[in-house]
C-alpha atoms as a PDB file:
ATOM      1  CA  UNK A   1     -15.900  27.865  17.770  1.00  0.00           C
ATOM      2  CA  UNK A   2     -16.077  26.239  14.118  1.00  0.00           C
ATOM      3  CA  UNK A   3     -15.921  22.546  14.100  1.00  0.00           C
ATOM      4  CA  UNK A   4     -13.928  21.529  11.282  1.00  0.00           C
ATOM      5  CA  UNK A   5     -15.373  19.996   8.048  1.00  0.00           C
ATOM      6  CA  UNK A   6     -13.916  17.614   5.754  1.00  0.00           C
ATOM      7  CA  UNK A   7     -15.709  15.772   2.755  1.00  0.00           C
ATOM      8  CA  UNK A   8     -15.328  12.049   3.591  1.00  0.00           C
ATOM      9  CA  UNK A   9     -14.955   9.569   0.136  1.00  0.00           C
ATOM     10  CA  UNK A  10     -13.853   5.965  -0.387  1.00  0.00           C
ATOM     11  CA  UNK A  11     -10.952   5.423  -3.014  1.00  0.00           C
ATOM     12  CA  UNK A  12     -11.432   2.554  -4.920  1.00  0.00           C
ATOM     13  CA  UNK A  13      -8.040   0.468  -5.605  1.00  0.00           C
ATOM     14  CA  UNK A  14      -8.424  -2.587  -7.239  1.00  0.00           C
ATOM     15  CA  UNK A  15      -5.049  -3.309  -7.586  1.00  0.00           C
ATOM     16  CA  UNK A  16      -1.569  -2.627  -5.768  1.00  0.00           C
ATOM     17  CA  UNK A  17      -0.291   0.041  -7.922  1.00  0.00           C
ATOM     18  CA  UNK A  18       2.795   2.689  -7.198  1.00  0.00           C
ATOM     19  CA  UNK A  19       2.857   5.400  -9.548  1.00  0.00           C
ATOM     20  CA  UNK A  20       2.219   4.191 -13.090  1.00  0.00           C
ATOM     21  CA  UNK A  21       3.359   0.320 -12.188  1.00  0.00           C
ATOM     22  CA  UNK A  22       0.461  -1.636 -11.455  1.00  0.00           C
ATOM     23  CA  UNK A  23       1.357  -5.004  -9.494  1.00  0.00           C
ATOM     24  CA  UNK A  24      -1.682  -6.977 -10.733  1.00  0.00           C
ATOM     25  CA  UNK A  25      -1.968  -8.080  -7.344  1.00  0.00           C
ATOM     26  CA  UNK A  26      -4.987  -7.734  -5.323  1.00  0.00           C
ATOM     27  CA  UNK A  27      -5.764  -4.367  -3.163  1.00  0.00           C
ATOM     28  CA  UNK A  28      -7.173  -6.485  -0.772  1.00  0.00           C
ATOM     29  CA  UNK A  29      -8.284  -5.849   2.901  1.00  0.00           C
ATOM     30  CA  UNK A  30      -8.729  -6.505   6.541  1.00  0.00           C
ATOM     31  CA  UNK A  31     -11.592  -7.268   8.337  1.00  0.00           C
ATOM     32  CA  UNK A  32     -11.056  -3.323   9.341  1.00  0.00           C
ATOM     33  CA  UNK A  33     -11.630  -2.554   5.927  1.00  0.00           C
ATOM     34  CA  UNK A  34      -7.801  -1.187   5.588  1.00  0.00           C
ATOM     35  CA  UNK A  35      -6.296  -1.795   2.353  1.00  0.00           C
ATOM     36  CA  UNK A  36      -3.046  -2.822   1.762  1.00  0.00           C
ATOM     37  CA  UNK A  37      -1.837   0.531  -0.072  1.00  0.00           C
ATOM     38  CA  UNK A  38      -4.277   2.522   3.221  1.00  0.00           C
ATOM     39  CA  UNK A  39      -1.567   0.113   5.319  1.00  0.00           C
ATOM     40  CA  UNK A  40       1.156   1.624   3.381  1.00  0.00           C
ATOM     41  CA  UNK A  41       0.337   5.034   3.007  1.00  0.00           C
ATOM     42  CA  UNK A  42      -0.737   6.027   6.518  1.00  0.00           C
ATOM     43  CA  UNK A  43       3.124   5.914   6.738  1.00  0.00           C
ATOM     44  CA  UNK A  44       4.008   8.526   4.187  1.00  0.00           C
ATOM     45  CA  UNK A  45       5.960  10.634   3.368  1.00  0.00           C
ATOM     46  CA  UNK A  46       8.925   8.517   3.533  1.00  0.00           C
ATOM     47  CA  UNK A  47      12.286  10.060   3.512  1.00  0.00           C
ATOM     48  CA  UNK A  48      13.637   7.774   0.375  1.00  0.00           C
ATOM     49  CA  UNK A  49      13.372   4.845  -1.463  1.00  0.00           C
ATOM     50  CA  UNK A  50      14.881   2.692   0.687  1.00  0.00           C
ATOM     51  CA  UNK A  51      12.020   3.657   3.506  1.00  0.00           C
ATOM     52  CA  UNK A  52       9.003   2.636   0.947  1.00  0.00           C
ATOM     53  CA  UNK A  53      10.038  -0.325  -0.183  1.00  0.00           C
ATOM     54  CA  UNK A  54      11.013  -1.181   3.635  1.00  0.00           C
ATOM     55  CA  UNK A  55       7.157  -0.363   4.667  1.00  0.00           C
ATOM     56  CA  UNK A  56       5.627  -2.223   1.413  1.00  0.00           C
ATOM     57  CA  UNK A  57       7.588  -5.349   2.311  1.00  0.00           C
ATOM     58  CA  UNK A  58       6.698  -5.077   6.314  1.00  0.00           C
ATOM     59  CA  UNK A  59       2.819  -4.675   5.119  1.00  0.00           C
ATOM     60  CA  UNK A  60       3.084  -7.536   2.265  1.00  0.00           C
ATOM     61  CA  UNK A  61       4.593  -9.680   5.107  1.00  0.00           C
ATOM     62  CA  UNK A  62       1.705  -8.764   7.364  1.00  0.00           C
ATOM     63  CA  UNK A  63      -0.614  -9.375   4.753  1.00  0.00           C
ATOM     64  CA  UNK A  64       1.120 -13.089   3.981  1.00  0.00           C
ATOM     65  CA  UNK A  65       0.687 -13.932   7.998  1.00  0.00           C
ATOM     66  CA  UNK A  66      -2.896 -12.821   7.426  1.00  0.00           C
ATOM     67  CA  UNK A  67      -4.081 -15.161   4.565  1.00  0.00           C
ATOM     68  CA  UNK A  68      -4.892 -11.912   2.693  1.00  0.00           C
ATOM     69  CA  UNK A  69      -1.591 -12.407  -0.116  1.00  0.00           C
ATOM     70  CA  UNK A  70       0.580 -15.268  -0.871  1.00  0.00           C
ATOM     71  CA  UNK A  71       4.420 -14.951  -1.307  1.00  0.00           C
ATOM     72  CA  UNK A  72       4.267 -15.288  -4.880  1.00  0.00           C
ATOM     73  CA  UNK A  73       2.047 -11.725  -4.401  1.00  0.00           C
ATOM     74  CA  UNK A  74       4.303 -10.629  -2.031  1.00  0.00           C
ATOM     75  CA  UNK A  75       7.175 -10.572  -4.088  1.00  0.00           C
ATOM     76  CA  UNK A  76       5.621  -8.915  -7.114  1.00  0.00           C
ATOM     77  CA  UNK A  77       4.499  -6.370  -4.828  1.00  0.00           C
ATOM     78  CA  UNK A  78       7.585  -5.490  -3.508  1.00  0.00           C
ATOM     79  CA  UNK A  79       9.532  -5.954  -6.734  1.00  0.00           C
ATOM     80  CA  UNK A  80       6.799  -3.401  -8.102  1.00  0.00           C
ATOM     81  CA  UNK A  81       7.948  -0.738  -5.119  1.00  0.00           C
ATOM     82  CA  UNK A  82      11.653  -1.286  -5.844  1.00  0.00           C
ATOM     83  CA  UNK A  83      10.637  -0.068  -9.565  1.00  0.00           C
ATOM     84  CA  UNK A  84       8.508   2.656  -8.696  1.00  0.00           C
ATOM     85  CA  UNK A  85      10.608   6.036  -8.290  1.00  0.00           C
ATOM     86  CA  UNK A  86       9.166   8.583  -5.610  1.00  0.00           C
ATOM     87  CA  UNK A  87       8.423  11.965  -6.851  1.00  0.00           C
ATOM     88  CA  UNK A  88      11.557  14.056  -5.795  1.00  0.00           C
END
């Protein structure tokens, strides 16, 4: 039987960014090496709006608890989701 192959690669992120509307904030991550937006978008596809920005504020207010954002970043973050649109 075939195993199955798939080319492993490493996005680079610098930033929080959703769609063209870039946060300025920090892509920072855990001692895992999980990124906030790999945090986020492990939980995709989300059924609507309402469902992303839910998961980007859960994960900013993990990331707050963690020392790895403040709430000054939090918000931005969050107020950057609730501008982003989904692709329909």
């Amino acid at each position: 039987m075939a195993e199955r192959y798939h080319a492993y690669f490493r996005r680079v992120e610098p930033n929080i960014v959703f769609g063209r509307i870039d946060s300025g904030v920090p892509n920072r991550g855990r001692a895992d090496s999980v990124t906030f937006l790999d945090a986020v978008w492990k939980n995709a596809p989300f059924a609507n709006q309402e469902q992303f920005v839910s998961t980007v504020t859960r994960t900013a207010e993990e990331w707050v608890a963690a020392g790895l954002m403040t709430s000054a970043q939090k918000d931005t973050v969050v107020s950057t989701a609730t501008r982003a649109r989904l692709p329909s």
